[in-house]
Protein backbone atom coordinates (compact mmCIF):
# COMPACT_ATOMS: atom_id res chain seq x y z
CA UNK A 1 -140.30 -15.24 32.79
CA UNK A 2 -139.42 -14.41 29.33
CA UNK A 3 -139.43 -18.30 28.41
CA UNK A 4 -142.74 -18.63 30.18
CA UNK A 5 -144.34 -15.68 27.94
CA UNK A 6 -142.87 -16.90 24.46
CA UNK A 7 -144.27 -20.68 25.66
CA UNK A 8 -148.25 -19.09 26.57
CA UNK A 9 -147.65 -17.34 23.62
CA UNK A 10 -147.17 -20.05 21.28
CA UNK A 11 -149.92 -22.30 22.97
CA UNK A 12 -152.60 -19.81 21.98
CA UNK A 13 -151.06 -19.14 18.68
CA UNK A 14 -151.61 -23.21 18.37
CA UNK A 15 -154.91 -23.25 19.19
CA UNK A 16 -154.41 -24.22 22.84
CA UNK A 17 -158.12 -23.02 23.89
CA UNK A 18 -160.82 -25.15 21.56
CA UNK A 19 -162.89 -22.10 20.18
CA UNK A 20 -165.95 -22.69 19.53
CA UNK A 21 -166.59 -21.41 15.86
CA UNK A 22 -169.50 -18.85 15.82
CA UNK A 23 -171.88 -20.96 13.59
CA UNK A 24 -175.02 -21.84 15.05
CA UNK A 25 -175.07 -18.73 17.41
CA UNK A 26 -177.02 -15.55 17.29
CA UNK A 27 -175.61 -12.72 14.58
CA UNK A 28 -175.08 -10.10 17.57
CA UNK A 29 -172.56 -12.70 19.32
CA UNK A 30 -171.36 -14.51 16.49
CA UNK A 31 -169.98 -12.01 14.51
CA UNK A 32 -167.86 -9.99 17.13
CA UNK A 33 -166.54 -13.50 17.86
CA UNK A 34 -165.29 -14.40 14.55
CA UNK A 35 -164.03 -11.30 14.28
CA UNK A 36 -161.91 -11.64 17.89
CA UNK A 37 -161.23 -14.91 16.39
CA UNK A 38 -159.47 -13.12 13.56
CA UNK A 39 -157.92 -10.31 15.47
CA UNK A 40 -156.58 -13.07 17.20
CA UNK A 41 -154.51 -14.82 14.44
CA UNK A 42 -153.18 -11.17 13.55
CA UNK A 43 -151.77 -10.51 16.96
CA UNK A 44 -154.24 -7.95 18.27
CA UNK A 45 -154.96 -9.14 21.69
CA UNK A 46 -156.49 -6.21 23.00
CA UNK A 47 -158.78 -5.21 19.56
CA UNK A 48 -160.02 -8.76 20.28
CA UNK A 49 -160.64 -8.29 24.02
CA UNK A 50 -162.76 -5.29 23.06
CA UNK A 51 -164.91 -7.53 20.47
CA UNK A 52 -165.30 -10.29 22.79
CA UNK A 53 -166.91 -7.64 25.23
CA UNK A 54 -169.48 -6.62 22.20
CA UNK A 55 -170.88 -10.14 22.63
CA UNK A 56 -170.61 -10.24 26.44
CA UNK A 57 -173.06 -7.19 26.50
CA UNK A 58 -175.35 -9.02 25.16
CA UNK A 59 -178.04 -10.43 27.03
CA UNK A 60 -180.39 -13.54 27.91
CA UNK A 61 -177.30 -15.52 26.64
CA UNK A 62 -177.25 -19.42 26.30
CA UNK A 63 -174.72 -21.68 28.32
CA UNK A 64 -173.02 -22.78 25.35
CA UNK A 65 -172.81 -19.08 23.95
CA UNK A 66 -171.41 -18.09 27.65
CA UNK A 67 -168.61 -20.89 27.30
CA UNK A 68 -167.86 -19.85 23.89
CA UNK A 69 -167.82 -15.76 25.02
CA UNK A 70 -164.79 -17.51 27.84
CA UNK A 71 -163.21 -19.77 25.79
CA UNK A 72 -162.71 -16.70 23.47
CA UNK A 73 -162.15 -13.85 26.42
CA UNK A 74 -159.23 -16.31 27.93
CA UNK A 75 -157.43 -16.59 24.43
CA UNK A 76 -157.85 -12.89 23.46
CA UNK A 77 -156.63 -11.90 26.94
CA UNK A 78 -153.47 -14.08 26.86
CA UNK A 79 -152.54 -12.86 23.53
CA UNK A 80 -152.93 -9.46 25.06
CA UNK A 81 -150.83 -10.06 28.63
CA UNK A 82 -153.90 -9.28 30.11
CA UNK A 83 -152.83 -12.65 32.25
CA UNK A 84 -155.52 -11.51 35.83
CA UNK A 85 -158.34 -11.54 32.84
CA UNK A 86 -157.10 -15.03 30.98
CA UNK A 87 -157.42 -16.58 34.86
CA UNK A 88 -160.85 -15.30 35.38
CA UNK A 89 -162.07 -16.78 32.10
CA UNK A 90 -159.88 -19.65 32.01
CA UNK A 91 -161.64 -20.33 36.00
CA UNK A 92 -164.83 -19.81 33.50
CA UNK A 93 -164.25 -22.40 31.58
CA UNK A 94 -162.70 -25.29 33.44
CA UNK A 95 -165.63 -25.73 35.13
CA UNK A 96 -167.78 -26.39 32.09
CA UNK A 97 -165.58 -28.69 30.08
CA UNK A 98 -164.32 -32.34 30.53
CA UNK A 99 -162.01 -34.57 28.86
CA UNK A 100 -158.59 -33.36 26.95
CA UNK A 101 -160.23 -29.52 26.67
CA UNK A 102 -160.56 -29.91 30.34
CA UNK A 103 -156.34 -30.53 30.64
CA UNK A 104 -155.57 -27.87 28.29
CA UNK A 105 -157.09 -25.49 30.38
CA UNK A 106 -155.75 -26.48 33.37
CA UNK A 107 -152.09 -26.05 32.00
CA UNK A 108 -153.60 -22.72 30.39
CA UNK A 109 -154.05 -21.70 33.76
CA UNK A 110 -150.95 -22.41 35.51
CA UNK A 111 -149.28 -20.50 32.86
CA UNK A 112 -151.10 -17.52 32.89
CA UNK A 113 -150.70 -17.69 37.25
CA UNK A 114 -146.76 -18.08 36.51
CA UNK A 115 -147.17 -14.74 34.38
CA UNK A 116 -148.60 -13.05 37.73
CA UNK A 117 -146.02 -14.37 39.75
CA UNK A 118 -148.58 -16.59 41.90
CA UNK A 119 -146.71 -19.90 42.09
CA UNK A 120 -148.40 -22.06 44.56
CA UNK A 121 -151.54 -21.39 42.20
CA UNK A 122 -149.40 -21.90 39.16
CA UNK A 123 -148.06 -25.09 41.05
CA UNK A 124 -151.56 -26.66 41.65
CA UNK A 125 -152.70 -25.79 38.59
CA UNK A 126 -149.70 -27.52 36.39
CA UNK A 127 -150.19 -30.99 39.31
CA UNK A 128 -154.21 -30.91 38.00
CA UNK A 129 -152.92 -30.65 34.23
CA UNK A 130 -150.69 -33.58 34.68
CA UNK A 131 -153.33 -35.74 36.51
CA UNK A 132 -155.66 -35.08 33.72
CA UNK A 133 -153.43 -36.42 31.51
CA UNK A 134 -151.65 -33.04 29.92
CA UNK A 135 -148.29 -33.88 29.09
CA UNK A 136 -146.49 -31.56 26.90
CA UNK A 137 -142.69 -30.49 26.87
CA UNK A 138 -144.40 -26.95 27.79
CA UNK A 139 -145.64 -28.40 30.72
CA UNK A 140 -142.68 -30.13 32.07
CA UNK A 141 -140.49 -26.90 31.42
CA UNK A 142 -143.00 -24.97 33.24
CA UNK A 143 -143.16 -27.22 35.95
CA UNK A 144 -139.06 -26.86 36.05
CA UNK A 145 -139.45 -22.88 36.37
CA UNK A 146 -141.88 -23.16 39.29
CA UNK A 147 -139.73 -25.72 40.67
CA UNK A 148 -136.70 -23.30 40.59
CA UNK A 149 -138.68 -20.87 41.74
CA UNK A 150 -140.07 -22.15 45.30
CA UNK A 151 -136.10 -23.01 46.15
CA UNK A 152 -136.73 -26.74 46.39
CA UNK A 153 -133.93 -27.71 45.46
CA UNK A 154 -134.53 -31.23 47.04
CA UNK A 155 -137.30 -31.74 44.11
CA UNK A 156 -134.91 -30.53 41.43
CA UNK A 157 -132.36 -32.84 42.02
CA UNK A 158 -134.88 -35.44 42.26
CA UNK A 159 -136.79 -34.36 39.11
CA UNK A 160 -133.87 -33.80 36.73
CA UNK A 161 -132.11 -37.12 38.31
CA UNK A 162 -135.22 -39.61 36.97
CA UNK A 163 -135.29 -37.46 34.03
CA UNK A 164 -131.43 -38.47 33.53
CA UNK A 165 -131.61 -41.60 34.67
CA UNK A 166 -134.88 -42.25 32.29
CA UNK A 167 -132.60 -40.90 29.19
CA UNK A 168 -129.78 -43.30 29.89
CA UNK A 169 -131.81 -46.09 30.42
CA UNK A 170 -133.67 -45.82 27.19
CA UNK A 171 -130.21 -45.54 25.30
CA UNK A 172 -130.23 -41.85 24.71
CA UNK A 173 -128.25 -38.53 25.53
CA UNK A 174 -129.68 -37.05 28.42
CA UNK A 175 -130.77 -33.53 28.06
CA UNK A 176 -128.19 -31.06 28.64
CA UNK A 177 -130.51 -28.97 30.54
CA UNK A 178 -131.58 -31.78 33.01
CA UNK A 179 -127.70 -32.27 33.13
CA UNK A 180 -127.00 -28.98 33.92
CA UNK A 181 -130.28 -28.57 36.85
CA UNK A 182 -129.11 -31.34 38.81
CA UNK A 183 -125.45 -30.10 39.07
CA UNK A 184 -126.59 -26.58 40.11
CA UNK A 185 -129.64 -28.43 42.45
CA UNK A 186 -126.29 -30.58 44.16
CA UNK A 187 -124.35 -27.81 44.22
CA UNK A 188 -126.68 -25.22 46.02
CA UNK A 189 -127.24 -28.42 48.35
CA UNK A 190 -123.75 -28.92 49.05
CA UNK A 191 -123.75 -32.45 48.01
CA UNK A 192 -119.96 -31.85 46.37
CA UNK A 193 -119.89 -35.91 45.73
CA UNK A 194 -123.26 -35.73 43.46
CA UNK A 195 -122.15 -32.59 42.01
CA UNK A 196 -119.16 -33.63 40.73
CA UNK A 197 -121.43 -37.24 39.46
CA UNK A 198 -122.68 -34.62 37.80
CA UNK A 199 -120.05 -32.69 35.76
CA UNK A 200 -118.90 -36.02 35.04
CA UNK A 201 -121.98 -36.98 33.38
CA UNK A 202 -121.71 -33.22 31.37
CA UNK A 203 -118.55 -33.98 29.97
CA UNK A 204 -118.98 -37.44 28.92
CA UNK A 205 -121.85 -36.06 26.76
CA UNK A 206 -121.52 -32.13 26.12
CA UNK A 207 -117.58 -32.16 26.35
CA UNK A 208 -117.21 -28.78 26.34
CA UNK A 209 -114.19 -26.85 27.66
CA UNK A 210 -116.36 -24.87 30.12
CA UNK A 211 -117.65 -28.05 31.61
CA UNK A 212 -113.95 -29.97 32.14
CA UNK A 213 -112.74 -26.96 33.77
CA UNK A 214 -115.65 -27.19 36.55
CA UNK A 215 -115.15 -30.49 36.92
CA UNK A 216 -110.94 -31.05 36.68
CA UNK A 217 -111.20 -28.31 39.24
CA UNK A 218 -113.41 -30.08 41.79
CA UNK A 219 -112.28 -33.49 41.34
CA UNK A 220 -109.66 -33.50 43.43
CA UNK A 221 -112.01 -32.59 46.69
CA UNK A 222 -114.02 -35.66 45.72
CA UNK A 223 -114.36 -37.07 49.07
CA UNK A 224 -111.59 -39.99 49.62
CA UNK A 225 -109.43 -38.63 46.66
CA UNK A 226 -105.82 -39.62 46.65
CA UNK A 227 -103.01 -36.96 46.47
CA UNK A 228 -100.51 -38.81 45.16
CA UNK A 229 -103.02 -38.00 41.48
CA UNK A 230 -102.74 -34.68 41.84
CA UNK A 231 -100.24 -35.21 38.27
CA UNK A 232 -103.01 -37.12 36.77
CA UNK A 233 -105.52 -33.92 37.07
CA UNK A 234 -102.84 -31.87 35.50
CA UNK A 235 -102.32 -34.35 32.37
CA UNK A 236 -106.38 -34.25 32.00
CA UNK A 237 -106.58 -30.37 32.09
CA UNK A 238 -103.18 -30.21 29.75
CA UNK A 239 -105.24 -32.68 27.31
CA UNK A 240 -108.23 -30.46 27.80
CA UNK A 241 -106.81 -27.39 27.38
CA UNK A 242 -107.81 -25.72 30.85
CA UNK A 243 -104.23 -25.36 31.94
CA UNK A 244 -104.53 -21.98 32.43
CA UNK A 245 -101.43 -20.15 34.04
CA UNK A 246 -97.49 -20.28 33.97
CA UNK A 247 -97.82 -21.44 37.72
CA UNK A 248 -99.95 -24.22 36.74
CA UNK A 249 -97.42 -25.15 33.87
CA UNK A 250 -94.65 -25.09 36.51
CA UNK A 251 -96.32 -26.70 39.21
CA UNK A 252 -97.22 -29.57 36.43
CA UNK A 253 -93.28 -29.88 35.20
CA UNK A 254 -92.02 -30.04 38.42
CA UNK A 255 -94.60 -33.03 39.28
CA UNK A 256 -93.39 -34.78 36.37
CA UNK A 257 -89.95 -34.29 37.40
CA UNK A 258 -90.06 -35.60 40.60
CA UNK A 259 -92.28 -38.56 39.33
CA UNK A 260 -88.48 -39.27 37.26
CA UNK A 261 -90.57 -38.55 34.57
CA UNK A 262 -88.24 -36.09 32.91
CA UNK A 263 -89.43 -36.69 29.34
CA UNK A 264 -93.20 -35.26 30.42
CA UNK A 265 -92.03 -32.44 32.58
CA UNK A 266 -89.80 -31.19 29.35
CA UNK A 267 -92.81 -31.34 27.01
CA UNK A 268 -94.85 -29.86 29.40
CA UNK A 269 -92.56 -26.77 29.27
CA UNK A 270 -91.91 -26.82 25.86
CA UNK A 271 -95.63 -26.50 24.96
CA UNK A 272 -95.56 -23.81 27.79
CA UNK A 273 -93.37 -22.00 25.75
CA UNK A 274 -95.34 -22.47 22.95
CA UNK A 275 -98.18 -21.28 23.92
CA UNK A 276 -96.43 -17.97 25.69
CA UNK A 277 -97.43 -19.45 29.09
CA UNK A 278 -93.82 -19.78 29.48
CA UNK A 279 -90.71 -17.52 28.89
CA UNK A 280 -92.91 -13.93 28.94
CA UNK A 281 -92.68 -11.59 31.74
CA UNK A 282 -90.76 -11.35 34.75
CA UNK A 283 -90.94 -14.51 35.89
CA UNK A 284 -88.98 -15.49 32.90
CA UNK A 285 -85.70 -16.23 33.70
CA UNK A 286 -87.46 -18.77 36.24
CA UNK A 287 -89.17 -20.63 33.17
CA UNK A 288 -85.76 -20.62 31.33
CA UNK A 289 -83.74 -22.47 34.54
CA UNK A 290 -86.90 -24.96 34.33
CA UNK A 291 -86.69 -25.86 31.24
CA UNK A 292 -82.72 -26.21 31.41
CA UNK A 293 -83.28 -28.91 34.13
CA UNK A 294 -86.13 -30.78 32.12
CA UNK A 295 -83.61 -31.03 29.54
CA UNK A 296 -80.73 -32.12 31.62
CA UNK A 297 -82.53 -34.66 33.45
CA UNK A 298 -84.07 -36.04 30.47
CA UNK A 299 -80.46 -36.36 28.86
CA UNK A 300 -79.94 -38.71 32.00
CA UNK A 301 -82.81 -40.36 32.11
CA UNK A 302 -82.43 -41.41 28.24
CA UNK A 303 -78.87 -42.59 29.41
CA UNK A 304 -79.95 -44.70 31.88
CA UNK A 305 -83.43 -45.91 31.89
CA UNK A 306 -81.80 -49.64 29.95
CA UNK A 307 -80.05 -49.70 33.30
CA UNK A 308 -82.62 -48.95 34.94
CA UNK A 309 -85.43 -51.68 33.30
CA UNK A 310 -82.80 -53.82 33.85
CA UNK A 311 -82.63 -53.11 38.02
CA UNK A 312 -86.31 -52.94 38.09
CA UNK A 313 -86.34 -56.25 36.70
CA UNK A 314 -84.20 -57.74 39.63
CA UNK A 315 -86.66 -56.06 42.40
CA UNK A 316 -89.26 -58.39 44.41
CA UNK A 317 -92.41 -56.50 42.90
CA UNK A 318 -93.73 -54.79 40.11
CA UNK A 319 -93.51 -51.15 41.16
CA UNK A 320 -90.13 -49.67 38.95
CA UNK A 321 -91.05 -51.89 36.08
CA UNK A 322 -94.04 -50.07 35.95
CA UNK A 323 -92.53 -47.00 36.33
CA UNK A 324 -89.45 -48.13 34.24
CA UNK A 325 -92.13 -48.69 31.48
CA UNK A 326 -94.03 -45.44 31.78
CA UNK A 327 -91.19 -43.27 31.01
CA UNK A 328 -90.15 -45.55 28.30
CA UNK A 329 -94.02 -44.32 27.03
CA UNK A 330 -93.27 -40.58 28.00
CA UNK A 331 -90.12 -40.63 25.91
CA UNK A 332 -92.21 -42.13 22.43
CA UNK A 333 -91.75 -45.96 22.89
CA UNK A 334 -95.32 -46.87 24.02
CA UNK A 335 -94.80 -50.66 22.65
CA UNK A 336 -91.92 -50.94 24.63
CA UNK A 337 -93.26 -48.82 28.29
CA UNK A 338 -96.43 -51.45 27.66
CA UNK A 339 -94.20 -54.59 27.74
CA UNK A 340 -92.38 -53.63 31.31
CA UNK A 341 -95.65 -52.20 32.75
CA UNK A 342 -97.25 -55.75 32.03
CA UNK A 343 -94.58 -57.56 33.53
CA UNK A 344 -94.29 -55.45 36.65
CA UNK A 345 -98.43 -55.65 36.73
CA UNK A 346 -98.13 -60.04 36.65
CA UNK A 347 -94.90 -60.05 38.93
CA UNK A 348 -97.28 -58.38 41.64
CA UNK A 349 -96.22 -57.09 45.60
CA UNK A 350 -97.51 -53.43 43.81
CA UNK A 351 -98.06 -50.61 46.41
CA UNK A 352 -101.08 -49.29 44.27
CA UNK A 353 -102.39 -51.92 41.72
CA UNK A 354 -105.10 -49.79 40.00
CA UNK A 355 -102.96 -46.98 39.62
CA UNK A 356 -100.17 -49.61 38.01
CA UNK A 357 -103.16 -50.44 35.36
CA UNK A 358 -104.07 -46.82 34.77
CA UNK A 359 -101.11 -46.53 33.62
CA UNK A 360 -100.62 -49.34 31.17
CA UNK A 361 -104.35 -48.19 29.93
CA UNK A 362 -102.75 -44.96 29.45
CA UNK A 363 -100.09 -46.07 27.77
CA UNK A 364 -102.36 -48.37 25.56
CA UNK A 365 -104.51 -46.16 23.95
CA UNK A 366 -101.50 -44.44 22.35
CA UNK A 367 -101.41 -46.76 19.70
CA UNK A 368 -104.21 -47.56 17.23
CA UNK A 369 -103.39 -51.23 17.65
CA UNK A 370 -103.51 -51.43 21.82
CA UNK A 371 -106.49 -48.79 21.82
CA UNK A 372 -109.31 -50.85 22.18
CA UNK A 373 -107.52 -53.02 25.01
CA UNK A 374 -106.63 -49.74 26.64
CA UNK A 375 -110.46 -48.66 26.63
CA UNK A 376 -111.22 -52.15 28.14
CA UNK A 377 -108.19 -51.93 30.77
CA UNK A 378 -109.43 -48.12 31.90
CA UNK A 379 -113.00 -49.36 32.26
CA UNK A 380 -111.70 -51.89 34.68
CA UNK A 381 -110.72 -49.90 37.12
CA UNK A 382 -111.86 -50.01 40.45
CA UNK A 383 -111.86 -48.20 44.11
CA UNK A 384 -112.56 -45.10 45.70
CA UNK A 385 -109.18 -42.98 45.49
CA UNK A 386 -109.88 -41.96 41.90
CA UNK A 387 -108.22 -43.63 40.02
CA UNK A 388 -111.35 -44.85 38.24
CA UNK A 389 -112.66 -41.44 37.67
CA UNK A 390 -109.34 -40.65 36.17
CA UNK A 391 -109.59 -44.13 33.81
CA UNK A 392 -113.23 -43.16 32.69
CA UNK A 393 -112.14 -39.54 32.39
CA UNK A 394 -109.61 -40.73 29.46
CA UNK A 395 -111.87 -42.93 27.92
CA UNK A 396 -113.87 -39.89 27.27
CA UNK A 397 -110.68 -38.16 25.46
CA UNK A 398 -110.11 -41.18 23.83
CA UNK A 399 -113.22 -41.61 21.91
């Protein structure tokens, strides 16, 4: 409601009401006019109510000096608050005018029934603005209120949807407002899917912390999403910065680990520690035998991953030279990881091919020289299981 007063505010303050000057009319309602007129400008609502009703006493008074007496009334009453008085002169008015004065009223109206809390009148009255032709970013925000207001939430989504859609079709950043009324219009609908469409679309464009912690949160009860990327989540909140806890540092270590990704899982602790996630309190000791075992089994893994690329290399499909090659990217040698992740992608028999090329697109836009392939190869992905939402998620990062 405070929005809605600053807006009717600054509409009269703008001249939103064509007043008639007082040339041309008689002195006794002329001059308390002009000088409403100039109360007006100074703020004094009610001093100008009170001079409007010096020329309203008057009598045997002409049509067009009756229209002028309203047009005056409904600006002096609105800059009062006086909102049941600016209605019964804007009413006045509408009836006697045409053309673009005829809009402005109209929209005049349905703000000062939003200040009294009448919304289907306020809701008519905004509809007969905009099929007079009144089109005004006060308009459309006021029309956004009301709509928020009646609990149609079934409108909203649909309203701040074309208003997205519109945006993004024209080549421009939707609004973040729209952005933001059609994930809480989803959300109070229980559409999760569209809802999470929708912090998608929020931090593509407003990446703000705030917004990837809504949205890494609900990702993963996307409908058909995969498990088996519940590590994937965890690397997009670490890269975010919405890892939050020393469980959630844990959890992710231990994820890595049993990926035989020992390399992550001991820079995952390590910037646990770093951070005092890790090593405080009285779970301490439990942090310490973590990080002990990252350490260890990246000491093996270092020792035999040449062995192992070499295995991989013997097996009938491209699964362990993929994974071969990531760790070779989780231990610092992204050139080399790439390599054995593209020939384990062309030798084929793969148990999950997009996840095989999320990887190498992961891997590629590590280095300035692969980035621009790696953008390309995490566009391409495909499916349902989200994987793609993960790909698109890191092009985001990686702008």
């Amino acid at each position: 409601m405070k929005m809605l007063r600053h807006l009717a505010a600054a509409l009269v303050a703008a001249g939103c009401l064509t007043v008639v000057q007082a040339q041309g009319l008689r002195p006794e309602i002329g001059k308390p006019l002009q000088q409403a007129g100039e109360l007006i400008k100074a703020g004094n609502g009610r001093g100008a109510l009170a001079k409007v009703r010096e020329a309203e006493a008057v009598g045997g008074k002409t049509a067009a000096e009756q229209l002028t007496i309203d047009r005056m009334k409904a600006a002096a009453a609105q800059r009062a608050g006086d909102n049941a008085v600016a209605v019964q002169a804007l009413n006045a008015v509408f009836g006697k005018v045409s053309g673009p004065e005829q809009a402005q009223t109209a929209e005049q109206l349905a703000f000062a029934y939003s200040q009294l809390k009448d919304w289907g009148n306020a809701g008519q009255w905004a509809g007969k603005a905009q099929q007079l032709g009144r089109d005004t970013p006060a308009l459309r925000q006021l029309q956004q209120y009301l709509m928020s207001q009646s609990g149609d939430y079934n409108a909203i989504a649909k309203d701040a949807a074309a208003a997205v859609t519109a945006a993004e079709k024209a080549g421009q950043r939707p609004a973040e407002g729209d952005l933001l009324r059609l994930a809480d219009a989803q959300q109070r609908l229980n559409n999760t899917n569209g809802y999470i469409q929708s912090l998608e679309k929020l931090v593509a464009y407003y990446p703000k912390k705030d917004y990837w912690t809504a949205y890494l949160g609900r990702l993963p009860r996307k409908s058909g999403f995969a498990q088996r990327l519940g590590l994937d989540v965890m690397r997009l909140r670490l890269a975010t910065d919405t890892l939050e806890t020393a469980d959630e540092y844990m959890e992710m270590a231990q994820l890595a680990l049993q990926a035989r990704l020992p390399a992550e899982g001991l820079k995952i602790v390590e910037k646990g520690f770093a951070n005092g996630k890790l090593g405080t309190g009285t779970e301490a000791g439990r942090h310490q035998r973590l990080k002990d075992l990252a350490i260890k089994r990246d000491a093996e893994k270092k020792a035999s991953i040449a062995a192992d690329a070499t295995a991989a290399a013997s097996e009938r499909g491209g699964d362990a030279l993929v994974e071969v090659g990531y760790a070779y990217v989780t231990m610092g040698q992204a050139a080399k990881g790439i390599g054995l992740i593209e020939q384990g992608i062309a030798k084929g028999n793969l148990k999950n091919p997009e996840d095989a090329k999320l990887r190498l697109g992961m891997a590629q836009i590590q280095q300035l020289s692969t980035k621009a392939k790696g953008l390309q190869t995490l566009r391409s992905l495909k499916g349902t299981d989200g994987v793609a939402d993960i790909g698109r998620l890191w092009t985001v990062l990686a702008r």
